[in-house]
Protein backbone atom coordinates (compact mmCIF):
# COMPACT_ATOMS: atom_id res chain seq x y z
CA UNK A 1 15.15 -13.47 11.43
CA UNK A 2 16.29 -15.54 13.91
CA UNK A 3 13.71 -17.32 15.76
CA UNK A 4 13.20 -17.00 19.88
CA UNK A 5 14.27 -20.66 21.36
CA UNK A 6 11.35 -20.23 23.67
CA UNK A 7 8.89 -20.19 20.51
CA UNK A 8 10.90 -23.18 19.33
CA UNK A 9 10.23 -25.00 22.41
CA UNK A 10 6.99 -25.02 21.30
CA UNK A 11 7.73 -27.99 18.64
CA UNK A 12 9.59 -29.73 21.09
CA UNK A 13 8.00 -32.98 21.99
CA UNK A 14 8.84 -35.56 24.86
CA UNK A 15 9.37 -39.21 24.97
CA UNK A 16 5.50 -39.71 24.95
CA UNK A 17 5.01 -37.45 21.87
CA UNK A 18 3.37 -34.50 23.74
CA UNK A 19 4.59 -30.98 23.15
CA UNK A 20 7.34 -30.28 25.64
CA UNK A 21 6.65 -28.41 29.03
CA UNK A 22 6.80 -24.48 29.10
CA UNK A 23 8.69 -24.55 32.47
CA UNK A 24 11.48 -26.18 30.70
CA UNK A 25 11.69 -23.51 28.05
CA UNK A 26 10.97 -20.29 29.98
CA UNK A 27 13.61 -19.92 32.17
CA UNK A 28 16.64 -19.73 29.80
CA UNK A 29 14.58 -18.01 26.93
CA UNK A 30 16.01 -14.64 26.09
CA UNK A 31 13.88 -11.73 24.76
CA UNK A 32 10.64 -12.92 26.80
CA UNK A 33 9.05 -14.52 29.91
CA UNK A 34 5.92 -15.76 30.40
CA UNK A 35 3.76 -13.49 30.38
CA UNK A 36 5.98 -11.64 27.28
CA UNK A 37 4.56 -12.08 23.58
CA UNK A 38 7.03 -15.03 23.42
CA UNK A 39 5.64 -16.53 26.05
CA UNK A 40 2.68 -16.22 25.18
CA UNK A 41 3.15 -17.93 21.95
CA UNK A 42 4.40 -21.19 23.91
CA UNK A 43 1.35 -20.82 26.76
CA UNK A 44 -0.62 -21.41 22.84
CA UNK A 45 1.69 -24.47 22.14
CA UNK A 46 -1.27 -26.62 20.65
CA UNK A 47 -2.50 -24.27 18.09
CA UNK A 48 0.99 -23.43 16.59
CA UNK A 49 1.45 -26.98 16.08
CA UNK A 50 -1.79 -27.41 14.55
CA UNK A 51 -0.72 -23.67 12.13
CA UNK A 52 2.19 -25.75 11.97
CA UNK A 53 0.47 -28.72 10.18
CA UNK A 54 -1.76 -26.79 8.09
CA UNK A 55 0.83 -24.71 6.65
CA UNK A 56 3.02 -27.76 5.51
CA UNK A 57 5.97 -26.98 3.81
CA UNK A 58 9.58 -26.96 5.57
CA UNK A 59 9.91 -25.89 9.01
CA UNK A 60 12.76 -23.50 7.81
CA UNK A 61 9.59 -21.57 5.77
CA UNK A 62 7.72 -21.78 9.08
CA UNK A 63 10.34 -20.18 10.96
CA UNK A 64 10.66 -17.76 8.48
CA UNK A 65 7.09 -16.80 7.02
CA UNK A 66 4.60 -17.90 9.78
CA UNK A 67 7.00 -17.44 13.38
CA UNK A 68 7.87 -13.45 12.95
CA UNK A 69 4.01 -12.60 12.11
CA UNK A 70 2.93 -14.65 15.31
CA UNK A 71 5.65 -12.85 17.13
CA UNK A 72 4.36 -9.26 15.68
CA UNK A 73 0.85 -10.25 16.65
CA UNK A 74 1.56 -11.44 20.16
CA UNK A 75 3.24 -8.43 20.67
CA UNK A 76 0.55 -5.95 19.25
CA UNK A 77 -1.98 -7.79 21.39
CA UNK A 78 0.21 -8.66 24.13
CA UNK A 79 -1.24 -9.67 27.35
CA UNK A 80 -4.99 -8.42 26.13
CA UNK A 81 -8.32 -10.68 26.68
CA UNK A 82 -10.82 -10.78 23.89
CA UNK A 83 -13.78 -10.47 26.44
CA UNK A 84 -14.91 -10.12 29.61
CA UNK A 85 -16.49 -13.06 29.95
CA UNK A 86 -16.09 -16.75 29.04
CA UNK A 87 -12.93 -18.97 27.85
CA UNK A 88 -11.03 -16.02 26.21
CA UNK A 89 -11.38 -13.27 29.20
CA UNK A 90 -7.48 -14.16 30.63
CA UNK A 91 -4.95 -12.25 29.61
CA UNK A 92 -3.40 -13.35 25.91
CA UNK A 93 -7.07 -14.30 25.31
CA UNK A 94 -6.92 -12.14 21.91
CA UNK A 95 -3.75 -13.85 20.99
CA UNK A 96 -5.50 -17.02 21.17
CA UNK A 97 -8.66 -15.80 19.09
CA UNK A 98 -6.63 -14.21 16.52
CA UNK A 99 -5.18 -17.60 16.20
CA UNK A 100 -7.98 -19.82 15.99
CA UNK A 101 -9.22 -17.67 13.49
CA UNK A 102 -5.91 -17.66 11.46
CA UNK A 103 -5.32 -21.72 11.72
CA UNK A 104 -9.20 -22.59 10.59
CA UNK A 105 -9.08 -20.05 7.72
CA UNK A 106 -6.01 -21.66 6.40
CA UNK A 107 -7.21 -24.94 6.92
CA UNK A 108 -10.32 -23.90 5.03
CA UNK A 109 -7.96 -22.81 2.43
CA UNK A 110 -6.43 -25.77 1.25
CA UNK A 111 -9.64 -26.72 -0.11
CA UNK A 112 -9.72 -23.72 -2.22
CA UNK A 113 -8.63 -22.82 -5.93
CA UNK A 114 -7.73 -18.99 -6.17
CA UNK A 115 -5.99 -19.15 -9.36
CA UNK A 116 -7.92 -21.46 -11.56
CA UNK A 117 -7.01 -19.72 -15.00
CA UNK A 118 -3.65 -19.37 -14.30
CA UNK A 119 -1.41 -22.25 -16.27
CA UNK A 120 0.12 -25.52 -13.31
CA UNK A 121 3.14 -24.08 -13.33
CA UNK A 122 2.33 -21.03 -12.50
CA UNK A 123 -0.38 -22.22 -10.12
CA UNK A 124 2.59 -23.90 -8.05
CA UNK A 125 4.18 -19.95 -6.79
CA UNK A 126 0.23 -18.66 -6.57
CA UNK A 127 -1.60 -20.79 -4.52
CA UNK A 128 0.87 -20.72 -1.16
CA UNK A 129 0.57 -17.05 -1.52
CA UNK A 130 -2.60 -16.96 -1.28
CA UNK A 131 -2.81 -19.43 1.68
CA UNK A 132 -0.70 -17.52 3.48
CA UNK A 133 -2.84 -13.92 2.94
CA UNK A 134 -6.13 -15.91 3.55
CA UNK A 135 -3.95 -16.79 7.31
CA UNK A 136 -2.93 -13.23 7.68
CA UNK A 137 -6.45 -12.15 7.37
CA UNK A 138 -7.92 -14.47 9.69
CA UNK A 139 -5.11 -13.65 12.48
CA UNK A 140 -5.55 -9.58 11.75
CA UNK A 141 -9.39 -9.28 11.08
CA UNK A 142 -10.78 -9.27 14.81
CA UNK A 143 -7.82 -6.67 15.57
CA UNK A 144 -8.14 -4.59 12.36
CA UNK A 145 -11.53 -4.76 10.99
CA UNK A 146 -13.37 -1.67 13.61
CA UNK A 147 -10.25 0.45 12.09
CA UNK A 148 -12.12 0.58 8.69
CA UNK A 149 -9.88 0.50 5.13
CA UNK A 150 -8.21 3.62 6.00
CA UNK A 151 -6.69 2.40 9.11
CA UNK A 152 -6.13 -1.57 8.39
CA UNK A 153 -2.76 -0.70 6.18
CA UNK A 154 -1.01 0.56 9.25
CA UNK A 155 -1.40 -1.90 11.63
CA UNK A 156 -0.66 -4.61 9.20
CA UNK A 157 2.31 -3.21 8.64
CA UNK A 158 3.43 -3.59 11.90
CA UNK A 159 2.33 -7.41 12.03
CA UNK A 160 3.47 -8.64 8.40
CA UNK A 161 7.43 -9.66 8.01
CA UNK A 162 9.76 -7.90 5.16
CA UNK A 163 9.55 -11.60 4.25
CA UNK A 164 6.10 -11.72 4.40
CA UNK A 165 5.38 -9.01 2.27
CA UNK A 166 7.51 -9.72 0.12
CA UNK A 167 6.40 -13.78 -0.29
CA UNK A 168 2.74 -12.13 -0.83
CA UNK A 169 3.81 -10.02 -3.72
CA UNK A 170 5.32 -12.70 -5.88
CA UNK A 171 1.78 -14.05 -5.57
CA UNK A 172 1.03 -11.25 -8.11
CA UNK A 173 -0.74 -7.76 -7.69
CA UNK A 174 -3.61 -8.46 -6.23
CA UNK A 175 -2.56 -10.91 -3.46
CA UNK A 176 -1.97 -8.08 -0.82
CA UNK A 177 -5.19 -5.62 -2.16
CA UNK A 178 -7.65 -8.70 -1.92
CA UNK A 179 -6.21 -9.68 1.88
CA UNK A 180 -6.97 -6.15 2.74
CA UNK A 181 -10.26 -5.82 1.51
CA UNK A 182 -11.02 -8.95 3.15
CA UNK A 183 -9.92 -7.79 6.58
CA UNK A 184 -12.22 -5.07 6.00
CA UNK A 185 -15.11 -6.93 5.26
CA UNK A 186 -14.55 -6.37 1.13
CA UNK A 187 -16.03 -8.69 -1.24
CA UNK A 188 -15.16 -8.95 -4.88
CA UNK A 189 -15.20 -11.73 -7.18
CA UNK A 190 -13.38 -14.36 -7.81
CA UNK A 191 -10.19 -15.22 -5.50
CA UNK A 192 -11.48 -12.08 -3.74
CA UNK A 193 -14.60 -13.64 -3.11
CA UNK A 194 -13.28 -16.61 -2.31
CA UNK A 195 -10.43 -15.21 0.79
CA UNK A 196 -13.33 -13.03 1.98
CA UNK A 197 -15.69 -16.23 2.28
CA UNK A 198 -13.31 -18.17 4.19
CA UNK A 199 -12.41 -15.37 6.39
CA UNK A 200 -15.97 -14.40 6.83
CA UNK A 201 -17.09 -17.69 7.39
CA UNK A 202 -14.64 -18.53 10.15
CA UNK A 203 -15.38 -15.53 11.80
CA UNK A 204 -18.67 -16.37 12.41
CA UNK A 205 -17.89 -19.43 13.72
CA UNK A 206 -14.83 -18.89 16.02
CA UNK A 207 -15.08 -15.42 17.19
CA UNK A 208 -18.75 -14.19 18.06
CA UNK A 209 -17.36 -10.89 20.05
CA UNK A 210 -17.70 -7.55 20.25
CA UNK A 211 -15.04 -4.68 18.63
CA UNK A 212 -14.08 -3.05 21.80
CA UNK A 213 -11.44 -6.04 22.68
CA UNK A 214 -10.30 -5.64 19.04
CA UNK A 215 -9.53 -1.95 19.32
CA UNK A 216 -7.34 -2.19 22.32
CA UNK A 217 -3.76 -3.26 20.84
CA UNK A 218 -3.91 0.27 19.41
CA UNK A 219 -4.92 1.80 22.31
CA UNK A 220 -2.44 0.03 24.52
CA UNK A 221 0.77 0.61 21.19
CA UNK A 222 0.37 4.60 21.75
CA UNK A 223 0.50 4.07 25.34
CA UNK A 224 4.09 2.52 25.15
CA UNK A 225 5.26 5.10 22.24
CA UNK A 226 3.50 7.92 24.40
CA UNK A 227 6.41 6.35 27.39
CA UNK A 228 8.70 5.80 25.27
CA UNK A 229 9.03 9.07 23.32
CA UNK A 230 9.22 10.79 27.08
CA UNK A 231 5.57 12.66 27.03
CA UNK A 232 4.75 10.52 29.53
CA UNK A 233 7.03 10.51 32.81
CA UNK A 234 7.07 7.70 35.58
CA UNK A 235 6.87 8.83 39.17
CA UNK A 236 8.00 12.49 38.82
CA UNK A 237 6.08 16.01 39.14
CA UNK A 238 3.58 16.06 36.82
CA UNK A 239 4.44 12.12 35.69
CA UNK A 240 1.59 10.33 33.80
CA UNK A 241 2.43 7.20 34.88
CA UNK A 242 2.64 6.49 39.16
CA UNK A 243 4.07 3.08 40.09
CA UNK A 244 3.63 1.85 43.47
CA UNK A 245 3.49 -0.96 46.09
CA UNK A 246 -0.14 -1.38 45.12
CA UNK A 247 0.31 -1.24 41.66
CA UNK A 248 0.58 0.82 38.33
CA UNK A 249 -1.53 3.82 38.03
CA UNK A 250 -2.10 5.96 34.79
CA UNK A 251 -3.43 9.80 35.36
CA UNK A 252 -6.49 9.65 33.14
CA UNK A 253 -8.28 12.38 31.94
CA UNK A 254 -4.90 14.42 30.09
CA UNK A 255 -3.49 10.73 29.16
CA UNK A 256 -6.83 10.11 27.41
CA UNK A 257 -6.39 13.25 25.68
CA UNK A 258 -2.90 12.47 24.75
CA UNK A 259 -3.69 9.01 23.08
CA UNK A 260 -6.48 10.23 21.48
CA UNK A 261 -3.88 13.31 19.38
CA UNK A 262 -1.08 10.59 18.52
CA UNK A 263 -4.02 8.76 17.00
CA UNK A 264 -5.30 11.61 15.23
CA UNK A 265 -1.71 12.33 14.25
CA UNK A 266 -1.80 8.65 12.93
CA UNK A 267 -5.04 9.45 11.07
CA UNK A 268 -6.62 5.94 12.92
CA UNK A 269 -10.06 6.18 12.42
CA UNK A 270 -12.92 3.96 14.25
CA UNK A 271 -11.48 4.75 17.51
CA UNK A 272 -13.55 6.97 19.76
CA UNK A 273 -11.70 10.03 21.64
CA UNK A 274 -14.06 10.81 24.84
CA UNK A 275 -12.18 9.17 27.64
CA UNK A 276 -14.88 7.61 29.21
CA UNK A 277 -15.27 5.29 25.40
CA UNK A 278 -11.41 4.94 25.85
CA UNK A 279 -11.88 3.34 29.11
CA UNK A 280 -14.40 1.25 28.39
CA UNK A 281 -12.46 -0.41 25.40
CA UNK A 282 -9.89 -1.03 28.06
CA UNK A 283 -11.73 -2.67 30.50
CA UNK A 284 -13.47 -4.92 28.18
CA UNK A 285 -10.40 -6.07 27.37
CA UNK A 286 -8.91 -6.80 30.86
CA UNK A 287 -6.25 -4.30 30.27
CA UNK A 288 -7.14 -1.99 33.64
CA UNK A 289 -8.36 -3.28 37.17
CA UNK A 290 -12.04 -2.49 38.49
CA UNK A 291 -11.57 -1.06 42.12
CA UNK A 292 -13.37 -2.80 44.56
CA UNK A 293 -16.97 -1.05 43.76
CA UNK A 294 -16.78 -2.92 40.14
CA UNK A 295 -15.79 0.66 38.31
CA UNK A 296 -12.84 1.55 36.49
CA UNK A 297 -11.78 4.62 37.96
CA UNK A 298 -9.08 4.94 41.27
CA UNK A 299 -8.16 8.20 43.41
CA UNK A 300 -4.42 8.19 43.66
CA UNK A 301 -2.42 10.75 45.80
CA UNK A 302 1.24 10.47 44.89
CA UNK A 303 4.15 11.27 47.35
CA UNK A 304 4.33 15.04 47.56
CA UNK A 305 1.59 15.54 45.58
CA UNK A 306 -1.10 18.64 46.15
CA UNK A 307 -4.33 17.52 45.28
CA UNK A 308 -5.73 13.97 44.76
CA UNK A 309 -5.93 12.61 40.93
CA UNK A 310 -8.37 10.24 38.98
CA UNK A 311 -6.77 7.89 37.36
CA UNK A 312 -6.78 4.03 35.96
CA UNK A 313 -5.10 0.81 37.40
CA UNK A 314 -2.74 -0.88 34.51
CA UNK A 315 -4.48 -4.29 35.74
CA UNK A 316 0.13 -5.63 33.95
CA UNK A 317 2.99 -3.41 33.88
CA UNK A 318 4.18 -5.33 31.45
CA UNK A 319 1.96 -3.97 29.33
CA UNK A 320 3.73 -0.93 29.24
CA UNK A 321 7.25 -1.61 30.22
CA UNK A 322 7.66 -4.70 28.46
CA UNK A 323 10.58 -6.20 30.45
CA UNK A 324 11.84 -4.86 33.21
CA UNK A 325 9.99 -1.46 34.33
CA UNK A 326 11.11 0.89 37.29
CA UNK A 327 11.14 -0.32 40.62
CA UNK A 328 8.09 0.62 42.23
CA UNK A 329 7.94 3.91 44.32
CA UNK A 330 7.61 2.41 48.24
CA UNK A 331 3.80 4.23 48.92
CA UNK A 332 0.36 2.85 48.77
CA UNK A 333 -0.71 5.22 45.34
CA UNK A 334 -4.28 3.88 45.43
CA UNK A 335 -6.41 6.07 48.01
CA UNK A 336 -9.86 5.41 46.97
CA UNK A 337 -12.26 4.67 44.02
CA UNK A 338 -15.20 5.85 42.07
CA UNK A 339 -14.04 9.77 42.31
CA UNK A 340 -15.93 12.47 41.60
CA UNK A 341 -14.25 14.90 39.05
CA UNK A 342 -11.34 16.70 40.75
CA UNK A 343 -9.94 19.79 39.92
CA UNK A 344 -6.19 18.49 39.97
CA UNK A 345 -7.00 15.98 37.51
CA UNK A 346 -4.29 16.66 35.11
């Protein structure tokens, strides 16, 4: 996998030895701006040098173990804050937690033996394995952990490399079982004990927030498939999704509905399907815009439209267009806020 230049700007340091200025890498990166999850990887340029440094080994097994998983997780968690409040309430706040969390439990790591009665040579192949699932756990546990054990396996799978996976499982068989039960919350013995202690112990430390944040990357991933696979039309009759001067507007109460059956469909459990919960989870983490009465609700009355509709403000389209979205329609969407329940709520 070849690795975005923009991420490798990261490394890049100046004649003074500091890490090299994101202006200078933005601009010509492809695949990303700066507000994209590549972006956001260089807007964290100090802790992936300091993943870098724990992690030792060659920078080509950095770029090819350690880069894609940070690109997977920046993207599942892509412009999302961790909390409402407090250092980590800007957007790619939960980037930067799940990376805190990641670089202390593999520091905490190295101090660790997880495969004490295996023979040296052997011990040489285990023990990097191991390292590396105790750092997948720590970047995936505030994300993953409210999903319970049934729904942890599917998300990872979108965050772990081919390479990853497959670097885990010459660890041996229980390498990718134990870093699973640990983002769960799992104790065993032994190396299990061990991963889950760091990981627990970390957590405690670093993170100190509530689940809600955690549970919107899957929230905001079957909003984009929802786009993407057409259920949801922009800025047509009957469209979901309204995009105007004032900003991106999402028809609520039948898009609620809609996330919570491709979740079902999923079979993601710990979520919550009463739209009201749904919003909440959002807001928390600064993924929608209060109106100007603090709540979370907007009237919108598109062009042509019949009746008035309740809906949210995407605080980023980029959240849900990635790159480049449709041009915005040229109305003022946004009528009012705090609705009462309307009858052409779709």
């Amino acid at each position: 996998m070849e690795i975005p230049r923009l991420i490798r700007c990261a490394f890049r340091r100046n004649d003074a030895g500091k890490i090299g200025a994101r202006a200078h890498c933005v601009d010509s990166a492809a695949g990303g701006g700066p507000d994209g999850p590549d972006g956001l990887l260089v807007s964290q340029s100090e802790l992936l040098r300091r993943i870098r440094s724990a992690a030792g080994g060659t920078q080509a097994e950095f770029d090819r173990l350690y880069l894609p998983v940070l690109n997977n997780y920046a993207r599942h968690v892509q412009g999302l804050s961790a909390a409402r409040e407090g250092t980590r309430r800007s957007a790619g706040g939960m980037l930067r937690l799940g990376m805190q969390v990641a670089f202390h439990a593999l520091q905490a790591s190295g101090g660790v033996i997880f495969s004490g009665r295996e023979t040296a040579e052997r011990r040489r192949v285990v023990e990097p394995r191991w390292r590396y699932a105790t750092f997948i756990a720590g970047l995936c546990v505030e994300t993953c952990r409210p999903l319970g054990e049934s729904g942890i396996p599917a998300v990872i799978a979108k965050i772990l490399s081919a390479d990853g996976e497959q670097y885990l499982r010459e660890g041996g068989d229980l390498v990718v079982p134990v870093m699973l039960d640990a983002i769960a919350g799992s104790a065993g013995r032994g190396a299990e004990f061990a991963l889950h202690r760091i990981v627990e112990d970390v957590r405690r430390r670093v993170s100190g927030q509530g689940e809600g944040a955690a549970l919107a990357p899957l929230l905001i991933d079957a909003m984009r498939r929802l786009l993407r696979n057409g259920t949801w039309k922009v800025g047509e009759r009957k469209a979901r999704l309204w995009h105007g001067e004032d900003g991106l507007y999402l028809v609520w109460k039948t898009a609620s509905n809609e996330i919570g059956d491709l979740l079902d469909r999923d079979r993601i459990q710990g979520l919550p399907r009463d739209a009201n919960a749904l919003r909440d989870i959002l807001a928390r983490a600064g993924a929608i815009e209060p109106n100007p009465r603090g709540g979370f609700l907007w009237t919108i009355r598109p062009p042509n439209a019949a009746n008035a509709l309740v809906a949210v403000k995407i605080k980023d389209p980029g959240l849900l267009f990635g790159g480049a979205g449709p041009q915005p329609l040229p109305h003022v969407i946004g009528q009012a806020w705090d609705p009462e329940p309307l009858a052409g709520d779709r």
